[in-house]
C-alpha atoms as a PDB file:
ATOM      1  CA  UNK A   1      44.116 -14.284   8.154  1.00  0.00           C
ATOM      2  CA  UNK A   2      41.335 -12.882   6.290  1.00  0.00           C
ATOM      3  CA  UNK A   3      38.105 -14.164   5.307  1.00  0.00           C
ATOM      4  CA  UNK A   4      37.285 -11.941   2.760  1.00  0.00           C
ATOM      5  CA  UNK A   5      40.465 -11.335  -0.101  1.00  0.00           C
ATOM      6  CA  UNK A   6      39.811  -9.219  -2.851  1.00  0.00           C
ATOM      7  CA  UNK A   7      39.088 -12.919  -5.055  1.00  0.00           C
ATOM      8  CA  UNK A   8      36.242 -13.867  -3.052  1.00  0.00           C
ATOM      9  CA  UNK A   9      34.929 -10.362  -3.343  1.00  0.00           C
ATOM     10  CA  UNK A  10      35.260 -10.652  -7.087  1.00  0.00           C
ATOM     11  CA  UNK A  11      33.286 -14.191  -7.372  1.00  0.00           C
ATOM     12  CA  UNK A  12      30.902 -13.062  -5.221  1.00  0.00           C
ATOM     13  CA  UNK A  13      30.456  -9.773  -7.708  1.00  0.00           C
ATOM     14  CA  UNK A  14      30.904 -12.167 -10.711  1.00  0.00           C
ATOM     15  CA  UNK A  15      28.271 -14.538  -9.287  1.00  0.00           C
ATOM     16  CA  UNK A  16      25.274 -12.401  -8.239  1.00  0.00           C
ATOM     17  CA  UNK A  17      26.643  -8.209 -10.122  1.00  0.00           C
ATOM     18  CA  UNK A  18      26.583  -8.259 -13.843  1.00  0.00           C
ATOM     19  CA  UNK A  19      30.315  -8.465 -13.887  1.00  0.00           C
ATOM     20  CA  UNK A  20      33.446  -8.578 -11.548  1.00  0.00           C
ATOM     21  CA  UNK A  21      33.563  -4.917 -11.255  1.00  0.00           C
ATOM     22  CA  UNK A  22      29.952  -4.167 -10.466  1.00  0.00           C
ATOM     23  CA  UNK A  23      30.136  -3.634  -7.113  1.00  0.00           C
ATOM     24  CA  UNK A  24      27.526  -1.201  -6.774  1.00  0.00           C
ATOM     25  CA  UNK A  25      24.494  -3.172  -7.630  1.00  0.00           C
ATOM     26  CA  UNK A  26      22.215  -4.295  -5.060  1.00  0.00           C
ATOM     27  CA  UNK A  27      22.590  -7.855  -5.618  1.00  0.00           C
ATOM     28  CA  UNK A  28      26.063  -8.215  -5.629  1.00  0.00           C
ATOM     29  CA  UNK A  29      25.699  -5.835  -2.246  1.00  0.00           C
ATOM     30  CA  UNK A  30      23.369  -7.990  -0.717  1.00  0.00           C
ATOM     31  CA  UNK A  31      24.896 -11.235  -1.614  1.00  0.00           C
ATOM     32  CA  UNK A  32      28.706  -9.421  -0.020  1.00  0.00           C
ATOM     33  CA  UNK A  33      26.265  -8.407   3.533  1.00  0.00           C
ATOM     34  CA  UNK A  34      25.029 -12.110   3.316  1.00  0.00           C
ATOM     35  CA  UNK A  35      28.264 -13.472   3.007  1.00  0.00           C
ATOM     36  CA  UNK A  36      29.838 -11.052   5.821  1.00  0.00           C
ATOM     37  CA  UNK A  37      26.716 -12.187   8.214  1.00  0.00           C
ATOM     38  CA  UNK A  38      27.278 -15.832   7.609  1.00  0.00           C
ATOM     39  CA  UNK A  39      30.949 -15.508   8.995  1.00  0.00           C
ATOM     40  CA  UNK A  40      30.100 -13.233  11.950  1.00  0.00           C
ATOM     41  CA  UNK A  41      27.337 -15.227  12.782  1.00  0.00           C
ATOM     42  CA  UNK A  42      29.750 -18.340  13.056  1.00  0.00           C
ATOM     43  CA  UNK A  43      32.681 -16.322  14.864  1.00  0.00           C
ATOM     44  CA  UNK A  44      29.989 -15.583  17.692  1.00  0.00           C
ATOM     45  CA  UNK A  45      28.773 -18.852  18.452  1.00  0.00           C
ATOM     46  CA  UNK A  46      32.303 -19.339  19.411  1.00  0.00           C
ATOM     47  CA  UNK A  47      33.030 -15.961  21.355  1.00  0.00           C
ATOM     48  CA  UNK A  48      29.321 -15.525  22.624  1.00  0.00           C
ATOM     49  CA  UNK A  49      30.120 -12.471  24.288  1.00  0.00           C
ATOM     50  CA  UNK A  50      32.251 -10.276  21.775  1.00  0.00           C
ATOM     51  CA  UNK A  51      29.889  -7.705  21.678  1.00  0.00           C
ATOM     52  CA  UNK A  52      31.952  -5.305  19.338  1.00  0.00           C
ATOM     53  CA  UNK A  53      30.893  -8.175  16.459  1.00  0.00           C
ATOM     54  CA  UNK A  54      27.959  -8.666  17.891  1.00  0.00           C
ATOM     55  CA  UNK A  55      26.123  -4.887  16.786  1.00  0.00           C
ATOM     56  CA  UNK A  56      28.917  -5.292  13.320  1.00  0.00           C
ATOM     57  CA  UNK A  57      26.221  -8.278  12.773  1.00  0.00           C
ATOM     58  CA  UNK A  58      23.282  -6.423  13.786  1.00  0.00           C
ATOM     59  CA  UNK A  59      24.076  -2.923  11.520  1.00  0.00           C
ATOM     60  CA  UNK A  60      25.130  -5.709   8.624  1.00  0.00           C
ATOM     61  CA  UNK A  61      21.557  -7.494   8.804  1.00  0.00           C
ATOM     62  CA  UNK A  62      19.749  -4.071   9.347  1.00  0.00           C
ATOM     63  CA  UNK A  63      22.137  -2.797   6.002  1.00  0.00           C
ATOM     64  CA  UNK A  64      20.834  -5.990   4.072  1.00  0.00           C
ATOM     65  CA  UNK A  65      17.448  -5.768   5.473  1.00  0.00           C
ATOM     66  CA  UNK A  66      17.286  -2.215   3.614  1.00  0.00           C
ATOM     67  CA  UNK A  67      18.870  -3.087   0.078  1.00  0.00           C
ATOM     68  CA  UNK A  68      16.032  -5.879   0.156  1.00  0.00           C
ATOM     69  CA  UNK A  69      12.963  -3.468   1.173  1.00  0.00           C
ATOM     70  CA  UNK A  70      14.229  -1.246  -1.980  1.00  0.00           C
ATOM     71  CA  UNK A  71      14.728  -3.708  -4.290  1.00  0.00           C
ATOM     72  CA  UNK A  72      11.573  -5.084  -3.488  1.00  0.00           C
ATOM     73  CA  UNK A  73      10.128  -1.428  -4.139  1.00  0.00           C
ATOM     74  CA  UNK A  74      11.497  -1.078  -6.981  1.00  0.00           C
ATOM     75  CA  UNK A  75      11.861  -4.182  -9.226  1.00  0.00           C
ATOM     76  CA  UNK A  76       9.882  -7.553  -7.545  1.00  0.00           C
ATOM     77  CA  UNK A  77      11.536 -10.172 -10.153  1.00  0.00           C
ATOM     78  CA  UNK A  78      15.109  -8.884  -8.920  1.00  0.00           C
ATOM     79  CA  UNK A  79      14.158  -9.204  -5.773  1.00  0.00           C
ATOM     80  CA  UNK A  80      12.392 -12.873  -5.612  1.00  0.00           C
ATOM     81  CA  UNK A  81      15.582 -14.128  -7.618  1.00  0.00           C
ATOM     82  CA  UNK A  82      18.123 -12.733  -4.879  1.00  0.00           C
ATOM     83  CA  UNK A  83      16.086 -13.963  -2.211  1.00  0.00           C
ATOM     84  CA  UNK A  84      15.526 -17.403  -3.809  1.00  0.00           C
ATOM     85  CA  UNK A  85      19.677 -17.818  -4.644  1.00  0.00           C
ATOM     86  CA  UNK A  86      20.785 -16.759  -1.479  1.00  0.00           C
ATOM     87  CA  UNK A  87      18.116 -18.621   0.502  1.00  0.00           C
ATOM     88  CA  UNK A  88      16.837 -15.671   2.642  1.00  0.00           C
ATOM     89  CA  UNK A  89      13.562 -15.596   4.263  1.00  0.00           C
ATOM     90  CA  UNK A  90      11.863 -12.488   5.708  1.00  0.00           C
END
């Protein structure tokens, strides 16, 4: 079973990209990372020591954590509405 089919990867590009097929913007990046995070994070409080996941998560977060600093670099009001739909805090 997988958690992420190719129609949950298009609403989350519809949602947060400027279409379906804009995969590439930041947005629709960060909100795909954020989703991805949110399910690893739940697999390990179940299997606490799957440390393969574990650094996935970690490399995911640090991935995010980057697309954030340059949006923030490079266009603020993108940035605060991202952070502020996805509830993210620094």
């Amino acid at each position: 079973m997988n958690y992420l089919t190719a129609e949950k990867k298009k609403e989350i590009f519809e949602k947060y990209g400027k279409s379906n097929t804009d995969t590439g913007s930041p947005e629709s990046q960060i909100a795909l990372f954020s989703y991805r995070i949110n399910h690893l994070t739940e697999h390990l409080k179940v299997h606490r020591k799957d440390y393969g996941t574990q650094r996935a998560l970690l490399k995911l977060v640090g991935k995010r954590r980057r697309l954030l600093d340059y949006l923030k670099e490079n266009d603020i009001e993108r940035y605060r509405t991202i952070v502020k739909e996805l509830n993210l805090r620094k």
